[in-house]
Protein backbone atom coordinates (compact mmCIF):
# COMPACT_ATOMS: atom_id res chain seq x y z
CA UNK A 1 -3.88 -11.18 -15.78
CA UNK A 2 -4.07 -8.71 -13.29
CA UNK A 3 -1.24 -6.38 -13.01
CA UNK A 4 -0.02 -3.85 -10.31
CA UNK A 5 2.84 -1.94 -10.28
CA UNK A 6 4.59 -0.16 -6.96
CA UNK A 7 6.56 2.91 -7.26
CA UNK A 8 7.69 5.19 -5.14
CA UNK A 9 9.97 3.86 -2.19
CA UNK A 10 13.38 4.42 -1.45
CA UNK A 11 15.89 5.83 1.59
CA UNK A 12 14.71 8.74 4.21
CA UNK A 13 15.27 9.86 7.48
CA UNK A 14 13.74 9.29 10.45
CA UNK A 15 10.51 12.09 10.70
CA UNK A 16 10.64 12.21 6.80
CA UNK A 17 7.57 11.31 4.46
CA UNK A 18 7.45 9.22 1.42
CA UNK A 19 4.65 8.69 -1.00
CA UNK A 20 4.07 5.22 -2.82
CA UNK A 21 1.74 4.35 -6.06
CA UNK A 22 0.08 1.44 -7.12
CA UNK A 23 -1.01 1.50 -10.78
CA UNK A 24 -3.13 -1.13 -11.80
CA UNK A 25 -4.03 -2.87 -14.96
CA UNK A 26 -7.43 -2.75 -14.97
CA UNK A 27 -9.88 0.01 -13.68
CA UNK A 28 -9.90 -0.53 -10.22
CA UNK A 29 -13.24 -0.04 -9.97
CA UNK A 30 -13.72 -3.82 -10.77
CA UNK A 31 -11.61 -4.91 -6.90
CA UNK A 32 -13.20 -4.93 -4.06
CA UNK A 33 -10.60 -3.23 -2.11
CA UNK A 34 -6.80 -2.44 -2.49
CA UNK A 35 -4.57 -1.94 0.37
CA UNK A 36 -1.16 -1.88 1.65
CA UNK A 37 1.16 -4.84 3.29
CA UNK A 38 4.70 -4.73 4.38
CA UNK A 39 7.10 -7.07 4.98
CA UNK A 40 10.39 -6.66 7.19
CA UNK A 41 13.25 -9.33 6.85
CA UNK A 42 12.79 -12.39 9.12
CA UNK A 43 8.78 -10.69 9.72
CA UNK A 44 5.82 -11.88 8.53
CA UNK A 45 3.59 -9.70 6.14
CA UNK A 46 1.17 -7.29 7.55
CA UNK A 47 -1.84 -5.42 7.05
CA UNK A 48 -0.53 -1.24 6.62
CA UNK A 49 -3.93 0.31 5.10
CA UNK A 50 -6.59 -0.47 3.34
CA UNK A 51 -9.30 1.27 1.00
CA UNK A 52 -12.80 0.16 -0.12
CA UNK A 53 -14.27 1.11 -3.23
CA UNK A 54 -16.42 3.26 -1.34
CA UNK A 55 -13.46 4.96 -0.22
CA UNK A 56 -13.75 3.70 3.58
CA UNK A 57 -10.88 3.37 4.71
CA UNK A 58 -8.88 1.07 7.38
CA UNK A 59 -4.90 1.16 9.14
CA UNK A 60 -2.82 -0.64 11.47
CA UNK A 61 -2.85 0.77 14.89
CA UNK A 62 1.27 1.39 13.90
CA UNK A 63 0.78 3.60 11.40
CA UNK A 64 -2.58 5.53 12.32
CA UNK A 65 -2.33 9.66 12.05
CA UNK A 66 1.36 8.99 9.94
CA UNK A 67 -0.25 7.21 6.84
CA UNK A 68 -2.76 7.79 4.62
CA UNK A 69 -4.36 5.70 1.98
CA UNK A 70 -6.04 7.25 -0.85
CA UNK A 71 -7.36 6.49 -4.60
CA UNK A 72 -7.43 7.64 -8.20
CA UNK A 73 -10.17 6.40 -9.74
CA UNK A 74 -9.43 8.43 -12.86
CA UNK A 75 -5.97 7.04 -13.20
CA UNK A 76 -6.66 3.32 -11.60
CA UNK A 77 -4.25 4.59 -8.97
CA UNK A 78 -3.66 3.86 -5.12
CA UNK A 79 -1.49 6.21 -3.15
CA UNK A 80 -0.13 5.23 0.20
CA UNK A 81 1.24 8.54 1.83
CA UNK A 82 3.60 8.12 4.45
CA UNK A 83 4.38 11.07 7.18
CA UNK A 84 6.56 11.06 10.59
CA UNK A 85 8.65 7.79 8.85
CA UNK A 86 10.34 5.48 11.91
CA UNK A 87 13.18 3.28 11.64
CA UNK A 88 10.71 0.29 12.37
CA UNK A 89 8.64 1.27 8.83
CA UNK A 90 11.52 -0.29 6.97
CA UNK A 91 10.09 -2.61 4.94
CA UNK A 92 9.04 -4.03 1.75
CA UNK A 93 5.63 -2.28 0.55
CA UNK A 94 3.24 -4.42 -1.44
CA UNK A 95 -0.26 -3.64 -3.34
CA UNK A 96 -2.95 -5.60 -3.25
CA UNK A 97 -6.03 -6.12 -4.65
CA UNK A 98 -9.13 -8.21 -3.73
CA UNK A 99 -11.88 -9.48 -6.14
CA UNK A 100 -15.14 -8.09 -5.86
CA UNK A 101 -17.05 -10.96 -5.91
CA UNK A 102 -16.38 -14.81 -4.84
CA UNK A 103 -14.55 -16.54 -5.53
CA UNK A 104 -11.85 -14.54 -3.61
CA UNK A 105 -8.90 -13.63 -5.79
CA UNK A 106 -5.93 -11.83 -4.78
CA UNK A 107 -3.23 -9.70 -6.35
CA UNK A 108 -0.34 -8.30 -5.54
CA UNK A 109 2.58 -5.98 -6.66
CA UNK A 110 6.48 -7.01 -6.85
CA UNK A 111 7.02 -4.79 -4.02
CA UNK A 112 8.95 -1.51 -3.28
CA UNK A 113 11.28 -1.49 -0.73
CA UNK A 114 11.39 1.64 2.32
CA UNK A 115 14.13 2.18 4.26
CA UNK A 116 14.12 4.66 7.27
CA UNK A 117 17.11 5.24 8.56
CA UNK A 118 17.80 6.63 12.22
């Protein structure tokens, strides 16, 4: 079973950064691609960044030039760095990972909560 762990969040101020990690289980050479979701109370989850194993990369027009998505390949890491933080990024931060070939599996971390304050 495929496991990935979140570290990394916690409370800053408005215009301060914050850098999360995603360690997985497996080499994470084997997913298709791993991104970022997050998840305000009463909100439904969105799409933050994501990363292909080719190292394209993708954001949500919200966080684009403040965010940056990144991979270890040596230590089956992704790193979701987070500059210019806004009240509205509060959130809980998941990982995910998608299968590389069908069928489509997904994964996902417990989550690691972000709290901006003003």
């Amino acid at each position: 079973q495929v496991q990935l762990v979140e570290s990394g969040g916690g409370l800053v101020q408005a215009g301060g950064s914050l850098r999360l990690s995603c360690a997985a289980s497996e080499s994470i050479f084997s997913f298709g691609a791993l991104g970022w979701y997050r998840q305000a109370p009463g909100k439904q989850r969105e799409l933050v960044a994501t990363i292909t194993r080719g190292g394209i990369t993708n954001y949500a027009d919200s966080v684009k030039g403040r965010f940056t998505i990144s991979r270890d390949n040596t230590k089956d890491t992704v790193f979701l760095q987070m500059n210019s933080l806004k009240p509205e990024d509060t959130a809980a931060y998941y990982c995910n990972a998608k299968s590389r070939y069908a069928p489509l599996r997904e994964y996902w971390g417990q989550g690691t909560q972000v709290t901006v304050s003003s």
